[in-house]
C-alpha atoms as a PDB file:
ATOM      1  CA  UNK A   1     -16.695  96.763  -5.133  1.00  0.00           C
ATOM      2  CA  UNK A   2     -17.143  93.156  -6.473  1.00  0.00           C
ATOM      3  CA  UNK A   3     -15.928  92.873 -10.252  1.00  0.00           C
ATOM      4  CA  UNK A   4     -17.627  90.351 -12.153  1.00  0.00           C
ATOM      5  CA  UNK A   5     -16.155  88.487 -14.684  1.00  0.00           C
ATOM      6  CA  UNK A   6     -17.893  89.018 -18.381  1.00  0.00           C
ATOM      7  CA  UNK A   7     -17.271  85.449 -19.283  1.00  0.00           C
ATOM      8  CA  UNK A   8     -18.605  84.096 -16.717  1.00  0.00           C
ATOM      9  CA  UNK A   9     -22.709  83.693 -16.711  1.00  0.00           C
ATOM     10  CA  UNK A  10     -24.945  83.379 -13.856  1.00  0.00           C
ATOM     11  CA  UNK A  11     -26.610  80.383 -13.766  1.00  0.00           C
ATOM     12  CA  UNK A  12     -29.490  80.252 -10.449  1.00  0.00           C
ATOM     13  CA  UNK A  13     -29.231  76.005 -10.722  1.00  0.00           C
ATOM     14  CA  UNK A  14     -32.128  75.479 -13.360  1.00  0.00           C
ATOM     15  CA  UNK A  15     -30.136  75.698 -16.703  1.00  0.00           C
ATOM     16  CA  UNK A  16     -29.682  71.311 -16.723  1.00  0.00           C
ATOM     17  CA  UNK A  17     -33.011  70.083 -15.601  1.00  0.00           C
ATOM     18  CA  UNK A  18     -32.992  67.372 -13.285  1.00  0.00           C
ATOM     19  CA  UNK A  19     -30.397  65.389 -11.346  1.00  0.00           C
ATOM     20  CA  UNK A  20     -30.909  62.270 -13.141  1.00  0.00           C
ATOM     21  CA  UNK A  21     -30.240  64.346 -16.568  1.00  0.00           C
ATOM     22  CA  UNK A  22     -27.087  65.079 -14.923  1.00  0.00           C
ATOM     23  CA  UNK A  23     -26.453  61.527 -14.164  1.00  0.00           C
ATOM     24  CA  UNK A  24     -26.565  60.499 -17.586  1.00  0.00           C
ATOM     25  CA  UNK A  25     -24.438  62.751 -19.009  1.00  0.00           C
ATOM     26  CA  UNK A  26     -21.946  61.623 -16.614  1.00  0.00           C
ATOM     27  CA  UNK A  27     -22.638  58.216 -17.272  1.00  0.00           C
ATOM     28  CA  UNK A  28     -21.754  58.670 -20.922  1.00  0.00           C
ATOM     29  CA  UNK A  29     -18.726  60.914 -20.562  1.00  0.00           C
ATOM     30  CA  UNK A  30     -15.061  59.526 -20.998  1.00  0.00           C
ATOM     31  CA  UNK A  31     -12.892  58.246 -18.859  1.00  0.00           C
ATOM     32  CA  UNK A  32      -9.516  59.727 -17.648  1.00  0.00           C
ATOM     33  CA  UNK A  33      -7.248  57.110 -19.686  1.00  0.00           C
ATOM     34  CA  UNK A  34      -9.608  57.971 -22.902  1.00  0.00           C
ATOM     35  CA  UNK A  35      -9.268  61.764 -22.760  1.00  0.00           C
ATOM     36  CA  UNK A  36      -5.755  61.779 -21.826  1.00  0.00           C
ATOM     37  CA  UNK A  37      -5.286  59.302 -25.192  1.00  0.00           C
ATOM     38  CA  UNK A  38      -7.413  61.221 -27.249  1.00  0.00           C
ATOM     39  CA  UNK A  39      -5.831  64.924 -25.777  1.00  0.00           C
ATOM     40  CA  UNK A  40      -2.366  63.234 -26.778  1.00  0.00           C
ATOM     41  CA  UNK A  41      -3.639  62.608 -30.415  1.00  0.00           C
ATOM     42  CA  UNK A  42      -4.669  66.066 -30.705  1.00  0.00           C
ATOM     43  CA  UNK A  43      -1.612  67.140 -29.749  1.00  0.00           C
ATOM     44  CA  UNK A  44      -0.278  65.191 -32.429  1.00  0.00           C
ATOM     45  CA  UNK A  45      -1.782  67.472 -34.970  1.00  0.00           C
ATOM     46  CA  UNK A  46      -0.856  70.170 -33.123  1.00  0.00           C
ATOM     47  CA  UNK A  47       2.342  70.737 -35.095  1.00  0.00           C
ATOM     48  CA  UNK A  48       2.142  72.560 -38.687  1.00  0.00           C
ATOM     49  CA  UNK A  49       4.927  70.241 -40.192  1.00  0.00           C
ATOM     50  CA  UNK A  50       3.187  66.946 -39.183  1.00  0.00           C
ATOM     51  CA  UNK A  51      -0.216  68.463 -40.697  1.00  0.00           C
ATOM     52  CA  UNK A  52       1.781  68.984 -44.360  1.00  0.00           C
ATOM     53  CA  UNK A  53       3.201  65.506 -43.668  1.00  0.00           C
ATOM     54  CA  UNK A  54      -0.618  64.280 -43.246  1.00  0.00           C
ATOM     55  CA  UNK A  55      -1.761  66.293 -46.090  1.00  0.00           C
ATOM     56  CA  UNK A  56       1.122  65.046 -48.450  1.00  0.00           C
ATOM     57  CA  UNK A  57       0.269  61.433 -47.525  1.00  0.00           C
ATOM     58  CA  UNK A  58      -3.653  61.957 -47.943  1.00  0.00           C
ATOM     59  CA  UNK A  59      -3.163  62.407 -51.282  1.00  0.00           C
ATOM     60  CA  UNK A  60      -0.189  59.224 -51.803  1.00  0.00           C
ATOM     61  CA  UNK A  61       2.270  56.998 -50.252  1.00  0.00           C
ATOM     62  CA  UNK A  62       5.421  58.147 -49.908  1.00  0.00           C
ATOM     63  CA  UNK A  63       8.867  57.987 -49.259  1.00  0.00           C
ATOM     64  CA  UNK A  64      11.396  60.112 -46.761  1.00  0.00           C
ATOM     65  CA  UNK A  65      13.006  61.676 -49.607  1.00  0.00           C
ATOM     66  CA  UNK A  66       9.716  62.739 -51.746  1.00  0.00           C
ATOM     67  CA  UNK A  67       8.611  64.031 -48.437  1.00  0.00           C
ATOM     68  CA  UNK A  68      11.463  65.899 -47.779  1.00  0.00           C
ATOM     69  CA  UNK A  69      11.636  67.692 -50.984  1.00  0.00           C
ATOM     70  CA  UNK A  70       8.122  68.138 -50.910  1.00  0.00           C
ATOM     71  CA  UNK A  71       8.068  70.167 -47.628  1.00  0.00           C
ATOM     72  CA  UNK A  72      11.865  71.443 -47.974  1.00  0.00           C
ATOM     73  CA  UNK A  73      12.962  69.787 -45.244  1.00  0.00           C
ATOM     74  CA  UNK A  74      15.970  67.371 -43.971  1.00  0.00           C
ATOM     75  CA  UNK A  75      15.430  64.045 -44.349  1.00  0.00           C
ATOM     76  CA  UNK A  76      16.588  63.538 -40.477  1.00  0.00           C
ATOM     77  CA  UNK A  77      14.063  66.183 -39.734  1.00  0.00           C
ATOM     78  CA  UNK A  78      11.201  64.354 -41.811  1.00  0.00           C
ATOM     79  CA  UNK A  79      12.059  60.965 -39.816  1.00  0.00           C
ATOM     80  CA  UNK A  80      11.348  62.546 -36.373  1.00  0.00           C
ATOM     81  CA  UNK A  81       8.132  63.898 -37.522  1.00  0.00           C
ATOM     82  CA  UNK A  82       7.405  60.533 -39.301  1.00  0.00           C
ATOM     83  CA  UNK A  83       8.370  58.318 -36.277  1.00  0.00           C
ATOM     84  CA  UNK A  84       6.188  60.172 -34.348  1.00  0.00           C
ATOM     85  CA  UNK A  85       3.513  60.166 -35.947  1.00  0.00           C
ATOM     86  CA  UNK A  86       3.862  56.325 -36.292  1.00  0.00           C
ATOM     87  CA  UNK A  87       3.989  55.764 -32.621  1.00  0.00           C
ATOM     88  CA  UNK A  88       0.661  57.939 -32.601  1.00  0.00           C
ATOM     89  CA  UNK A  89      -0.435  55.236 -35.458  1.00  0.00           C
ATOM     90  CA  UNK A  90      -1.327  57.879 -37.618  1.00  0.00           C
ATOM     91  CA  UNK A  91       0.583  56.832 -40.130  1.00  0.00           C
ATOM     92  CA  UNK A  92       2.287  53.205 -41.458  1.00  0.00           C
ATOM     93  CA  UNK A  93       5.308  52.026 -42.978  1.00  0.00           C
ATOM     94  CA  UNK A  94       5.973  49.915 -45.808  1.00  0.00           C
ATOM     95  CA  UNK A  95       9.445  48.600 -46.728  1.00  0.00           C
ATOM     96  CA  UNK A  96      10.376  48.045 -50.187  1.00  0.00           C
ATOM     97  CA  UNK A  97      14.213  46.688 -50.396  1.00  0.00           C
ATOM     98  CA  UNK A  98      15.959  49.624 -48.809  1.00  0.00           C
ATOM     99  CA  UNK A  99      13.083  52.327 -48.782  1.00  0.00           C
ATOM    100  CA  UNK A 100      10.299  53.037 -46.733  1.00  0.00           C
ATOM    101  CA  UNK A 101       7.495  54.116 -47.598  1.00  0.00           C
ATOM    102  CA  UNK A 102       4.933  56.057 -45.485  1.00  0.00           C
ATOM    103  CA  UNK A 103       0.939  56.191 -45.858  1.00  0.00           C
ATOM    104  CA  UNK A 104      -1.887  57.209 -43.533  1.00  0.00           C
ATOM    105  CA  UNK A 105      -2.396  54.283 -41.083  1.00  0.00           C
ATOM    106  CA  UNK A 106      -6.390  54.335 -41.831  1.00  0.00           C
ATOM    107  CA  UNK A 107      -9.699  55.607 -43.619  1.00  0.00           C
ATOM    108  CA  UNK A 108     -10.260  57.086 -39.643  1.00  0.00           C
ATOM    109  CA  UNK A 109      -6.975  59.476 -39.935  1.00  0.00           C
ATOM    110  CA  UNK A 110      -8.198  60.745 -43.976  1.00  0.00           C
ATOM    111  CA  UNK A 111     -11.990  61.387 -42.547  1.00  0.00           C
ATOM    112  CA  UNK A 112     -10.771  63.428 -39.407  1.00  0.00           C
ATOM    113  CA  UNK A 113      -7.642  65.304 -41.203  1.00  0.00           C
ATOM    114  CA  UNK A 114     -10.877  66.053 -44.240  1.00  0.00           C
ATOM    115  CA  UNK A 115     -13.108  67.703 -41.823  1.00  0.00           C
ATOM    116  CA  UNK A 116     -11.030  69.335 -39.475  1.00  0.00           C
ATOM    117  CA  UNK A 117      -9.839  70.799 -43.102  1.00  0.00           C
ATOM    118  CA  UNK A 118     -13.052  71.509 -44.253  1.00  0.00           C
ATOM    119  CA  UNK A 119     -14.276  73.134 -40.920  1.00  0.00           C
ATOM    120  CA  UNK A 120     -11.154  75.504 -40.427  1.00  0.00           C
ATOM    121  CA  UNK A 121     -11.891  76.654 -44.521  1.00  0.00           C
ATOM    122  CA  UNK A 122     -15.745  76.862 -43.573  1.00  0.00           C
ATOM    123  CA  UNK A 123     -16.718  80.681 -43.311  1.00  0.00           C
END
């Protein structure tokens, strides 16, 4: 006896419409290179001390140390999170003399971090 799989719905073939429909959807999709970039930025967020990180910088610049005491963390610790999240361009670096300090690289990284707040709050 066949089991079928409760997630899985039958579809008889007439669910899309037509194969041009088809055709432009796939016309518009992204690429490989795009969704591997954009799956890597993602993943970027992915970790719950580089969201505080995010958080703490949406609301000012700052430096290693504030951030550190802030999230009660090593400073070492704080620079690995930082520095990636630089090479992800998420955030920037300013040097002042001898300290660094660290904002959000752009008005793109405050709008997504916002909503993708907002939405996970919603409901």
């Amino acid at each position: 006896m066949e089991h079928k799989n409760p997630l899985v719905e039958d579809c008889d073939g007439s669910c899309f419409g037509t194969d041009a429909d088809l055709q432009q959807v796939r016309s518009s999709m992204i690429d490989e290179q795009a969704a591997i970039k954009v799956a890597d930025w993602f993943k970027a967020f992915s970790d719950p001390t580089r969201i505080k990180l995010i958080n703490a910088l949406l609301q000012k610049e700052l430096c290693v140390h504030d951030l550190s005491v802030l999230l009660e963390m090593g400073q070492s610790a704080i620079s690995h999170q930082l520095r990636y999240l630089r090479n992800m361009r998420i955030v920037k670096r300013r040097k002042v003399g001898k300290t660094v300090f660290y904002s959000l690289d752009d008005t793109h990284i405050e709008q997504i971090f916002t909503q993708t707040l907002e939405h996970t709050m919603h409901g």
